[in-house]
C-alpha atoms as a PDB file:
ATOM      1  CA  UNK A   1     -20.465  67.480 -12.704  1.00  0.00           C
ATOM      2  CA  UNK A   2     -21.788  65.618  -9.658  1.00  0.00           C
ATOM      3  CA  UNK A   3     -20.268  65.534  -6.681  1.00  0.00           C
ATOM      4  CA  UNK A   4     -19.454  61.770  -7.018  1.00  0.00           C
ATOM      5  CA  UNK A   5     -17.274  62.514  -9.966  1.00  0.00           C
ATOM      6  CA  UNK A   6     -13.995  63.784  -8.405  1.00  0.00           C
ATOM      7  CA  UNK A   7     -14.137  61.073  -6.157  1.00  0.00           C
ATOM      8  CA  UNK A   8     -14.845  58.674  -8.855  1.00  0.00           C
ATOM      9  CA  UNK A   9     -11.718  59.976 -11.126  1.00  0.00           C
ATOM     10  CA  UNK A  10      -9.169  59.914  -7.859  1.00  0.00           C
ATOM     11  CA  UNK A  11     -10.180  56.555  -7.460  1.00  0.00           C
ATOM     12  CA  UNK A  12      -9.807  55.336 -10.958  1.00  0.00           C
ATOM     13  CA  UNK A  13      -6.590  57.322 -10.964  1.00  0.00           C
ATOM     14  CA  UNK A  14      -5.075  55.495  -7.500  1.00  0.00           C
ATOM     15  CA  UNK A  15      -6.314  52.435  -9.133  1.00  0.00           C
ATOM     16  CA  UNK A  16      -4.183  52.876 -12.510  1.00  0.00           C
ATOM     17  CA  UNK A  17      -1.427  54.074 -10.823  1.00  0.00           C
ATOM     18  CA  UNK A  18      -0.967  51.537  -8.422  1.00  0.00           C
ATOM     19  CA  UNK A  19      -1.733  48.166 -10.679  1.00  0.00           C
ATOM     20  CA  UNK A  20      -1.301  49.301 -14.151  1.00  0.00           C
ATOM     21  CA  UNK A  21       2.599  48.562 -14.533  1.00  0.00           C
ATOM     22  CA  UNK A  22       1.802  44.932 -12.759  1.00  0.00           C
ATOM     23  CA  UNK A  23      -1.269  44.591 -15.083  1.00  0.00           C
ATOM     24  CA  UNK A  24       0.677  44.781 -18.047  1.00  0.00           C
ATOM     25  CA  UNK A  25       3.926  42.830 -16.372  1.00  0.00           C
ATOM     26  CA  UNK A  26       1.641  39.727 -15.904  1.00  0.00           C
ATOM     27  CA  UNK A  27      -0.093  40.209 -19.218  1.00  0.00           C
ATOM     28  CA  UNK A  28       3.573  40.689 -20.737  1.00  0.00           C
ATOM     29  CA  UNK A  29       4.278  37.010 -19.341  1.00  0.00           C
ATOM     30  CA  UNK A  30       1.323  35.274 -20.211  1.00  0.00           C
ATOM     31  CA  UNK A  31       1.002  36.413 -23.748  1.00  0.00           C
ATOM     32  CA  UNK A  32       4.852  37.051 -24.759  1.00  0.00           C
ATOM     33  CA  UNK A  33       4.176  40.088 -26.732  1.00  0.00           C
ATOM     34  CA  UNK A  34       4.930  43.916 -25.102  1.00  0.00           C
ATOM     35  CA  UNK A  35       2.537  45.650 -27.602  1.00  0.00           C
ATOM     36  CA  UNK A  36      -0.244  43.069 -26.890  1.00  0.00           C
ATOM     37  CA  UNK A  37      -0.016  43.272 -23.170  1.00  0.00           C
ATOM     38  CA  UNK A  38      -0.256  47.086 -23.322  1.00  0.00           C
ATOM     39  CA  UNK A  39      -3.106  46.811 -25.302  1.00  0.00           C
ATOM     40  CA  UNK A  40      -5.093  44.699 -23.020  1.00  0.00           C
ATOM     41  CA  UNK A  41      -3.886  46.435 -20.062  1.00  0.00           C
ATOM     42  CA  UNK A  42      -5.429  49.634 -21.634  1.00  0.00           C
ATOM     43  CA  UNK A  43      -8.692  47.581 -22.678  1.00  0.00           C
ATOM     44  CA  UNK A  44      -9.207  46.039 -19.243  1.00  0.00           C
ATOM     45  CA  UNK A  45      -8.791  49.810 -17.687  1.00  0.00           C
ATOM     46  CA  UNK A  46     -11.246  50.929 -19.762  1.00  0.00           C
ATOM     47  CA  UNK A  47     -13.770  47.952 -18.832  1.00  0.00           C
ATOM     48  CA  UNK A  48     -13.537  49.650 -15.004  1.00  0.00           C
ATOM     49  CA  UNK A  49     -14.471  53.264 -16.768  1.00  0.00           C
ATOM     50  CA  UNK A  50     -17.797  51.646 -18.339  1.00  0.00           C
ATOM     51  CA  UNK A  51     -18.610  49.584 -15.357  1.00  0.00           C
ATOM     52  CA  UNK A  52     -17.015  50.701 -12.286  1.00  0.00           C
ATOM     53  CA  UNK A  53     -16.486  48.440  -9.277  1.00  0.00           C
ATOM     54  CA  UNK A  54     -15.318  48.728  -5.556  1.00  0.00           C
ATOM     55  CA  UNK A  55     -12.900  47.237  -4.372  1.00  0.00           C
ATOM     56  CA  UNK A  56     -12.457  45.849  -0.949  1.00  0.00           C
ATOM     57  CA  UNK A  57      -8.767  45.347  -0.540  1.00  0.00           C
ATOM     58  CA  UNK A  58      -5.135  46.149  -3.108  1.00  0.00           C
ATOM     59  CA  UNK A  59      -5.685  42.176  -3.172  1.00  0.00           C
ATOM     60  CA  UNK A  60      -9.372  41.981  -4.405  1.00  0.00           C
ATOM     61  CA  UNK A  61      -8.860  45.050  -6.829  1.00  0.00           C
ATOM     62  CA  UNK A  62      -5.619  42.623  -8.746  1.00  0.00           C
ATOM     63  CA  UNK A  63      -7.871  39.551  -8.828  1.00  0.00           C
ATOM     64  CA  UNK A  64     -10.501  41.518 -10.544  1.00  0.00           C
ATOM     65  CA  UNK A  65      -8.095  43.157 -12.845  1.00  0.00           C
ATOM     66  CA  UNK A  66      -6.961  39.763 -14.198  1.00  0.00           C
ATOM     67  CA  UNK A  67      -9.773  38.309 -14.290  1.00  0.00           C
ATOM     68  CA  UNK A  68     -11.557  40.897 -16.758  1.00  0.00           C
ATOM     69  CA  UNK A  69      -7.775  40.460 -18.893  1.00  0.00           C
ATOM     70  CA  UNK A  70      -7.873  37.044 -18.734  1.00  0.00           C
ATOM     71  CA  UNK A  71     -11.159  37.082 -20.533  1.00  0.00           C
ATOM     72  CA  UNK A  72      -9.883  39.657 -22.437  1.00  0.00           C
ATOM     73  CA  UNK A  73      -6.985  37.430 -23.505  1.00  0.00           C
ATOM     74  CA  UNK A  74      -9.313  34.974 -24.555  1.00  0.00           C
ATOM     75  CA  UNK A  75     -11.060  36.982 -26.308  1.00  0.00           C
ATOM     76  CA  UNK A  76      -7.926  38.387 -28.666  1.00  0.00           C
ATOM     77  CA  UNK A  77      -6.784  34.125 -28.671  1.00  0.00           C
ATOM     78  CA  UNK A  78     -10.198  33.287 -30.085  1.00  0.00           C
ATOM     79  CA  UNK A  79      -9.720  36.225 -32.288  1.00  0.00           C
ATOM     80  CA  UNK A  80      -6.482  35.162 -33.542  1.00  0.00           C
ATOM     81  CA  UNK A  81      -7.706  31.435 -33.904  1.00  0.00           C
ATOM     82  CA  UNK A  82     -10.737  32.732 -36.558  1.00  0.00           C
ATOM     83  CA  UNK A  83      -8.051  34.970 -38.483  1.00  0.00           C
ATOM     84  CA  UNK A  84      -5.668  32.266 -38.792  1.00  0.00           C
ATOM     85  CA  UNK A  85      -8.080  29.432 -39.859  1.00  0.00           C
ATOM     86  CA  UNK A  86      -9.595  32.318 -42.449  1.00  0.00           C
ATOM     87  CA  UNK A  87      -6.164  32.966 -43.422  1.00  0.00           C
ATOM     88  CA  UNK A  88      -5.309  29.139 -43.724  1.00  0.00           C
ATOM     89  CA  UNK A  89      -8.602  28.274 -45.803  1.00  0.00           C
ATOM     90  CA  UNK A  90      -7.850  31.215 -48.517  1.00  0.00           C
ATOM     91  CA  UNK A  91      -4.407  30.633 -48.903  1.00  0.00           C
ATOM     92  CA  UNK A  92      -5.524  26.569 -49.754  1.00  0.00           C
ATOM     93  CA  UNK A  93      -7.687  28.869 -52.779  1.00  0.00           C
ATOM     94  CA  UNK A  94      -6.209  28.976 -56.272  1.00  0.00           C
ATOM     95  CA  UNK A  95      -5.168  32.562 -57.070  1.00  0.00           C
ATOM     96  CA  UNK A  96      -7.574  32.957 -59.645  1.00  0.00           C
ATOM     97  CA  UNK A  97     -10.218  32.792 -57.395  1.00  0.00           C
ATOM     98  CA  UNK A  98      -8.456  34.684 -54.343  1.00  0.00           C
ATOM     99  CA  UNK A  99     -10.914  37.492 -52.254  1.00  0.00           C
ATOM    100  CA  UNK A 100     -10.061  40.996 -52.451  1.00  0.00           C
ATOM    101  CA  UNK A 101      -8.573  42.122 -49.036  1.00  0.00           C
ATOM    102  CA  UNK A 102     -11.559  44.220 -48.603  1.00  0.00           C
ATOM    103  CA  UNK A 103     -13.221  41.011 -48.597  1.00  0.00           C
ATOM    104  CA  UNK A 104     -11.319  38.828 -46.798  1.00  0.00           C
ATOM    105  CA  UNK A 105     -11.578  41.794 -43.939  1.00  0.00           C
ATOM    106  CA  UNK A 106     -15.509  41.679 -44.254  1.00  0.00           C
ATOM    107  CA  UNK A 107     -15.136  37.975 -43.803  1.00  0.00           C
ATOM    108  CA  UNK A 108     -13.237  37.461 -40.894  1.00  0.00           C
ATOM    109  CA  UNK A 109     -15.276  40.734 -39.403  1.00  0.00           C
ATOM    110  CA  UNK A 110     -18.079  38.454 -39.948  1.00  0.00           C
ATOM    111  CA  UNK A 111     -16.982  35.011 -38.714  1.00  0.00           C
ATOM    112  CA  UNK A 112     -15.831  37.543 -35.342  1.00  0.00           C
ATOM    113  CA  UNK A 113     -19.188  38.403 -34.864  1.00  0.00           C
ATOM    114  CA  UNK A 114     -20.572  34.767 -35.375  1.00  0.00           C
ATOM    115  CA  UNK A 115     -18.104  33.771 -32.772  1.00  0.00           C
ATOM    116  CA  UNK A 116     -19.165  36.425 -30.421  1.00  0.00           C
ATOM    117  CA  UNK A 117     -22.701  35.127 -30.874  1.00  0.00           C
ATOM    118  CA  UNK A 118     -22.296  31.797 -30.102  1.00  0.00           C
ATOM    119  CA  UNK A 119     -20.295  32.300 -27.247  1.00  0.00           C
ATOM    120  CA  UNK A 120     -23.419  34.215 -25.588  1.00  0.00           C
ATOM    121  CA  UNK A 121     -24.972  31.202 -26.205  1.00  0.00           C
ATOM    122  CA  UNK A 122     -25.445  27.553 -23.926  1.00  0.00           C
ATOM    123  CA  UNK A 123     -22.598  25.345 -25.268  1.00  0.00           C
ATOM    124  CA  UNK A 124     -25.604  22.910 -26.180  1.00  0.00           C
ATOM    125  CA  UNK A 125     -27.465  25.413 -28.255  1.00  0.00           C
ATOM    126  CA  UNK A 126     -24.062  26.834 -29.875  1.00  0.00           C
ATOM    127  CA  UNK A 127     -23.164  23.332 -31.078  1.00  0.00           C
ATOM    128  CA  UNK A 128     -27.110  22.553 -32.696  1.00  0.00           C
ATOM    129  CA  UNK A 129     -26.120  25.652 -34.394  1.00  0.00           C
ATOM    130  CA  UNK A 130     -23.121  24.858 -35.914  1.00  0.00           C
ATOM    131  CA  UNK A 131     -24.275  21.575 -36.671  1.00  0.00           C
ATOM    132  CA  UNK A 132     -27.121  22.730 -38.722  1.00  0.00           C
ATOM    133  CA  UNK A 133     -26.182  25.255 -40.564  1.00  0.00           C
ATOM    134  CA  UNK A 134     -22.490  24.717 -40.910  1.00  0.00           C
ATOM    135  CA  UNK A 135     -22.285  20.626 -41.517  1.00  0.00           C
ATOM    136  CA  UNK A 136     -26.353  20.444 -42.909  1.00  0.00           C
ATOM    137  CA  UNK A 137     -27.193  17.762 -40.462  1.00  0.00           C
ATOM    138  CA  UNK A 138     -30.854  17.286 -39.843  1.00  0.00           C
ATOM    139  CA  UNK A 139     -32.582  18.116 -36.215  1.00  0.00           C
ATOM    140  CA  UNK A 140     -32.802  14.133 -36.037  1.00  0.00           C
ATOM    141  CA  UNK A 141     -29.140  13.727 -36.291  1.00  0.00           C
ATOM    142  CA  UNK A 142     -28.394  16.965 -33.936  1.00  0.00           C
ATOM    143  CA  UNK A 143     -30.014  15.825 -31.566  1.00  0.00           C
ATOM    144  CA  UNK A 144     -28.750  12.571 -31.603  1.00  0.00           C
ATOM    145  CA  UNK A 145     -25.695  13.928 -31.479  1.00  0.00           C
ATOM    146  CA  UNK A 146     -26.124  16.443 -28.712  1.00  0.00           C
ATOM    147  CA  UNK A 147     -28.031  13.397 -26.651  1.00  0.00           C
ATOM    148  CA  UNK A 148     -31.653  15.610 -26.714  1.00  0.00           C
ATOM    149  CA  UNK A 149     -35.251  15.565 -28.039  1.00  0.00           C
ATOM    150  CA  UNK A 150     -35.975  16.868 -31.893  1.00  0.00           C
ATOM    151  CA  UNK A 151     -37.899  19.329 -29.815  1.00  0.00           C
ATOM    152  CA  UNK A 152     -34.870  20.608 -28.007  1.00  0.00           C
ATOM    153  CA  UNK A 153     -32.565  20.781 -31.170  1.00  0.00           C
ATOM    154  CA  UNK A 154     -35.679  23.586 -32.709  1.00  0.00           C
ATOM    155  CA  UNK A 155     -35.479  25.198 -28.975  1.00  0.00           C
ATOM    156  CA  UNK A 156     -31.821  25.332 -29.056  1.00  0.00           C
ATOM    157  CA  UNK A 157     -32.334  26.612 -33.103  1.00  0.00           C
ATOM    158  CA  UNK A 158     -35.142  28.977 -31.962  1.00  0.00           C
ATOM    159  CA  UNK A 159     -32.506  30.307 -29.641  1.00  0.00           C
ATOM    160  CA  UNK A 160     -29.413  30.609 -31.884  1.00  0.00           C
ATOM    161  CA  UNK A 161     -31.545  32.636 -34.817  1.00  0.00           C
ATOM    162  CA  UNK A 162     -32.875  35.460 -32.333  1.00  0.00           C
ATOM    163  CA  UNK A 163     -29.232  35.862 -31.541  1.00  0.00           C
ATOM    164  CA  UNK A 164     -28.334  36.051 -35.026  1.00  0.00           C
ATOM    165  CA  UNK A 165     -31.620  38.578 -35.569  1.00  0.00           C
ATOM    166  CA  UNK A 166     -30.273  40.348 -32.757  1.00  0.00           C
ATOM    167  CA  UNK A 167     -26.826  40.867 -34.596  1.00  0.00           C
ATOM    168  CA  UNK A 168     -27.942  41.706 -37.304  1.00  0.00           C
ATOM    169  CA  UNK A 169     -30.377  44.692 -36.036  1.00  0.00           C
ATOM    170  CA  UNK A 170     -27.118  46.113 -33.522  1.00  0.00           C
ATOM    171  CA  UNK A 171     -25.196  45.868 -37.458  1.00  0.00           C
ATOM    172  CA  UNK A 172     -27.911  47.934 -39.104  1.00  0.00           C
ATOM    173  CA  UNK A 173     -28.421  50.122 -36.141  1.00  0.00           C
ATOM    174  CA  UNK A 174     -24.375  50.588 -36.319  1.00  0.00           C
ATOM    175  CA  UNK A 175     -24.109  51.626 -40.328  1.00  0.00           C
ATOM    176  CA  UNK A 176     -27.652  53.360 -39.890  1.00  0.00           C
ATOM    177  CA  UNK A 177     -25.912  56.127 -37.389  1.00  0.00           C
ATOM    178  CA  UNK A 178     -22.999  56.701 -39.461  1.00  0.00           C
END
């Protein structure tokens, strides 16, 4: 154990103790839901513990505490948003041809990770994305659309399918190690 490390754990410990019950006060408010908000409290703790920061001030330590929640509530909104719009297009399905729950799990697990892709990408390149392979439109009509060259569209294309290559390795990587 380094000599850092005490210091480290006193700090993270003042830290907790002195904005933890307001963290999850003004989470409590802003998402209406006491399990949620303790959740997220927990979650944006733990984002401090994986990437530590200073603090200048009991001021400058709260702003930077709600901002990493308020992404984090984002985040569990967007979350939400897929599941329900899942949720909504299989319950439109005749019975007969209703997923398992295994599968409808795989699913939305799937769209998640989409959506955390194309959020890493620019909006521009995101959108040629969708575009293409969601709604079939050609690179002409993309980039029409999007107000850019053909050449642009394959850019933003080129772009969007190392992302997805990218996913997928970090997903094999992920069931190789169990």
């Amino acid at each position: 154990m380094s000599s850092a490390e005490p210091v480290f754990q006193q700090e993270m410990h003042t830290l907790y103790s002195d904005h933890h019950g307001w963290l999850t006060t003004w989470l409590r408010r802003r998402l209406g839901n006491t399990f949620d908000a303790a959740d997220l409290a927990q979650d944006t703790f733990l984002r401090l513990l994986n990437k530590p920061r200073g603090f200048d001030s009991f001021d400058g330590a709260r702003a930077c505490l709600s901002t990493i929640a308020k992404g984090l509530c984002i985040d569990l909104w967007r979350r939400r948003e897929i599941e329900q719009a899942w949720l909504e297009a299989v319950a439109a399905r005749p019975e007969a041809i209703m997923p398992s729950a295994e599968h409808q799990v795989m699913v939305i697990q799937a769209l998640l990770e989409i959506d955390a892709m194309l959020s890493q990408l620019p909006n521009k390149a995101a959108s040629a994305f969708v575009m293409a392979m969601v709604y079939g439109m050609t690179d002409k009509e993309v980039a029409t659309e999007l107000g850019v060259s053909d050449r642009m569209v394959r850019k933003y294309m080129t772009q969007a399918m190392l992302h997805c290559m990218e996913l997928e390795a970090q997903h094999l990587a992920t069931h190789l190690s169990e």
